[in-house]
Protein backbone atom coordinates (compact mmCIF):
# COMPACT_ATOMS: atom_id res chain seq x y z
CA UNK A 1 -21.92 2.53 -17.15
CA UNK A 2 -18.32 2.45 -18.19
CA UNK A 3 -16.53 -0.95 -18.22
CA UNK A 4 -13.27 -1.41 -17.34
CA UNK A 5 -11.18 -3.10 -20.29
CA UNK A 6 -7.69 -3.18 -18.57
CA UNK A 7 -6.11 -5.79 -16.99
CA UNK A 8 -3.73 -5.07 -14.61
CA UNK A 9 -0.83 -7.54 -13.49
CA UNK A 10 2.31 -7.65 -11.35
CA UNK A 11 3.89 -10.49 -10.38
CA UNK A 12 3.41 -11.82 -6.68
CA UNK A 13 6.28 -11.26 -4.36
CA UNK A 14 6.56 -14.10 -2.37
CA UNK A 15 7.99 -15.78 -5.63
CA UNK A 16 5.68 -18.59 -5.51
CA UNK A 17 5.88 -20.61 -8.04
CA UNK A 18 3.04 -22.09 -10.38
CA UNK A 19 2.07 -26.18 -9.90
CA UNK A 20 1.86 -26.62 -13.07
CA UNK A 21 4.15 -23.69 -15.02
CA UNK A 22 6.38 -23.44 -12.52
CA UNK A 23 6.63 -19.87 -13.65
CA UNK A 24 5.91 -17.22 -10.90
CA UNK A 25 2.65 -16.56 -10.14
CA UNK A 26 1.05 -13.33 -10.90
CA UNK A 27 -1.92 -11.30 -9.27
CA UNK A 28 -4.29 -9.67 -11.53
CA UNK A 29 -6.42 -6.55 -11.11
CA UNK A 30 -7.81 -5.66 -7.44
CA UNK A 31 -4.80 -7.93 -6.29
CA UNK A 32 -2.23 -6.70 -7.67
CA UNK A 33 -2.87 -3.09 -7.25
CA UNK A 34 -3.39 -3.97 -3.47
CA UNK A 35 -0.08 -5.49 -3.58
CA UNK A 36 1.69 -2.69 -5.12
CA UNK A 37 -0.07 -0.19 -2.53
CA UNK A 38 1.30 -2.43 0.33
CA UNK A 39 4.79 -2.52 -1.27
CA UNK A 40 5.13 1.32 -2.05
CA UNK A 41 3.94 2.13 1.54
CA UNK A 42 6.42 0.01 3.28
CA UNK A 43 9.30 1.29 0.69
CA UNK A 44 11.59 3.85 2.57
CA UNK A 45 13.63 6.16 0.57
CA UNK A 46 16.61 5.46 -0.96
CA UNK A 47 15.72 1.73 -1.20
CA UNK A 48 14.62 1.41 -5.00
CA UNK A 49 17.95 1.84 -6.89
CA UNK A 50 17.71 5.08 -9.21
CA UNK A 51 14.54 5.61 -7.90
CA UNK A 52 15.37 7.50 -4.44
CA UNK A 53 11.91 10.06 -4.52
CA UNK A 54 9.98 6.84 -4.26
CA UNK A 55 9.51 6.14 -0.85
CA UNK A 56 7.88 6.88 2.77
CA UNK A 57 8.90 7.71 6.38
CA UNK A 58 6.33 4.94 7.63
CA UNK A 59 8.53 2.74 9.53
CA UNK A 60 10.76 5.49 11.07
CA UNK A 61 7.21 7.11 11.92
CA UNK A 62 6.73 3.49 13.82
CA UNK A 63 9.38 3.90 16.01
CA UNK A 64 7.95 7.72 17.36
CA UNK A 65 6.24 7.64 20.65
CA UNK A 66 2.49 7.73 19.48
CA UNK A 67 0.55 11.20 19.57
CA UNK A 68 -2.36 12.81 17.18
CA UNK A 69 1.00 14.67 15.69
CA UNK A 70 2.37 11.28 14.73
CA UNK A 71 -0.87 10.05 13.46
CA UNK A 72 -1.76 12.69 11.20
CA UNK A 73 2.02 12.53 9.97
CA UNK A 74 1.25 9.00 8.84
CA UNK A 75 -1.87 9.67 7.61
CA UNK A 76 -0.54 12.43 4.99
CA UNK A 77 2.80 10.48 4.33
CA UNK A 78 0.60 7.38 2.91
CA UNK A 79 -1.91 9.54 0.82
CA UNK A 80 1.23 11.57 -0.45
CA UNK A 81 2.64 7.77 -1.04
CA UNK A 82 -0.13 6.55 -3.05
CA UNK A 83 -1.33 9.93 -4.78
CA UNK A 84 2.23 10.62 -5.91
CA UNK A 85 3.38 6.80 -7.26
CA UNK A 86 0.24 4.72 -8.02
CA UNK A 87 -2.02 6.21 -10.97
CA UNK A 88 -3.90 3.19 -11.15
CA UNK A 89 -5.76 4.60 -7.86
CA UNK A 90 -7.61 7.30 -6.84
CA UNK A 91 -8.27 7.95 -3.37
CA UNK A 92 -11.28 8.15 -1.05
CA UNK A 93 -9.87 7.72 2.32
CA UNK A 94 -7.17 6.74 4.39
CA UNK A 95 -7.77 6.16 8.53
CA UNK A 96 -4.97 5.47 10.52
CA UNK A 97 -5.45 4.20 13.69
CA UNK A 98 -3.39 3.14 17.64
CA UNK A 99 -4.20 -0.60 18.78
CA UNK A 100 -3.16 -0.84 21.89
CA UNK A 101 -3.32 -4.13 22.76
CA UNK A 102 -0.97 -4.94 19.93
CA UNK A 103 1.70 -2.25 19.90
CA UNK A 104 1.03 -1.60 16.15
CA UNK A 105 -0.44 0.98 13.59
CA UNK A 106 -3.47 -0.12 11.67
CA UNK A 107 -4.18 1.68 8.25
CA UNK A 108 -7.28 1.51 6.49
CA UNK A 109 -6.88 2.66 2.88
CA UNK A 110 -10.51 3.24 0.90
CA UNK A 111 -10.06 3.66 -2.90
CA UNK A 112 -11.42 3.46 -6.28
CA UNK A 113 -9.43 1.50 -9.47
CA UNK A 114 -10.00 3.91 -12.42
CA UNK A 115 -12.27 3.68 -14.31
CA UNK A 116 -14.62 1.51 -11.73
CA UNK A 117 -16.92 2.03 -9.36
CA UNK A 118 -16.42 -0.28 -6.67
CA UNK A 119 -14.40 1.07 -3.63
CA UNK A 120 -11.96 -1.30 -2.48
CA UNK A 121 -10.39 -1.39 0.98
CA UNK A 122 -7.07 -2.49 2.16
CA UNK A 123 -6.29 -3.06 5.61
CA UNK A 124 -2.54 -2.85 6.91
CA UNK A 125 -1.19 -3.59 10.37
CA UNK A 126 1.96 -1.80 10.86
CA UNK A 127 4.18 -2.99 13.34
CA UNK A 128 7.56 -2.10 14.76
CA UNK A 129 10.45 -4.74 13.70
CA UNK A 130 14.02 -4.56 14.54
């Protein structure tokens, strides 16, 4: 069985600070690569300065009247997010889904850190905002 050495850290962006520190606080491991996966998927394009490839149509897809079309459009546009831009993850499964009762999108994101064995899931609701 292979261990996983690496430690993987980004710092959270709510800007919270520490109690103690008072530096910000940063997420380690399955955190922060769930964080980053939420914060690449809701990036559009041309929002990272000198970084205009990185981003996805998800929130103009939001605003389509839903259909299987639309869903399957989502679904590729966040496995071609999160294949393309995050190499500390490899994929099992991504299931997008309509909630009615809600008005919103929900996403369901299965994957694997390298180098581990545990699948990890993260949950998104998607919802329109204006």
């Amino acid at each position: 069985m292979a261990r996983n050495t690496r430690i993987f850290s980004d710092l959270d962006l709510n800007f919270t600070a520490h109690p103690v520190t008072k530096d910000i606080v940063r997420r380690f491991d399955e955190n922060a690569v769930k964080a980053s996966l939420k914060n690449l998927i809701l990036t559009a394009n041309y929002e990272r300065p000198f970084h205009s490839e990185i981003g996805s149509p998800i929130r103009a897809l939001l605003f389509e009247p839903v259909s299987p079309m639309m869903i399957a459009s989502m679904k590729k546009a966040i496995w071609d997010m999160v294949s393309n831009f995050e190499p500390r993850v490899e994929l099992i499964n991504v299931n997008v889904s309509y909630n009615l009762d809600s008005n919103a999108i929900g996403a369901t994101i299965e994957f694997k850190i390298i180098n581990t064995e545990k699948p990890l899931t993260l949950d998104l609701l998607l919802e329109r905002t204006r």
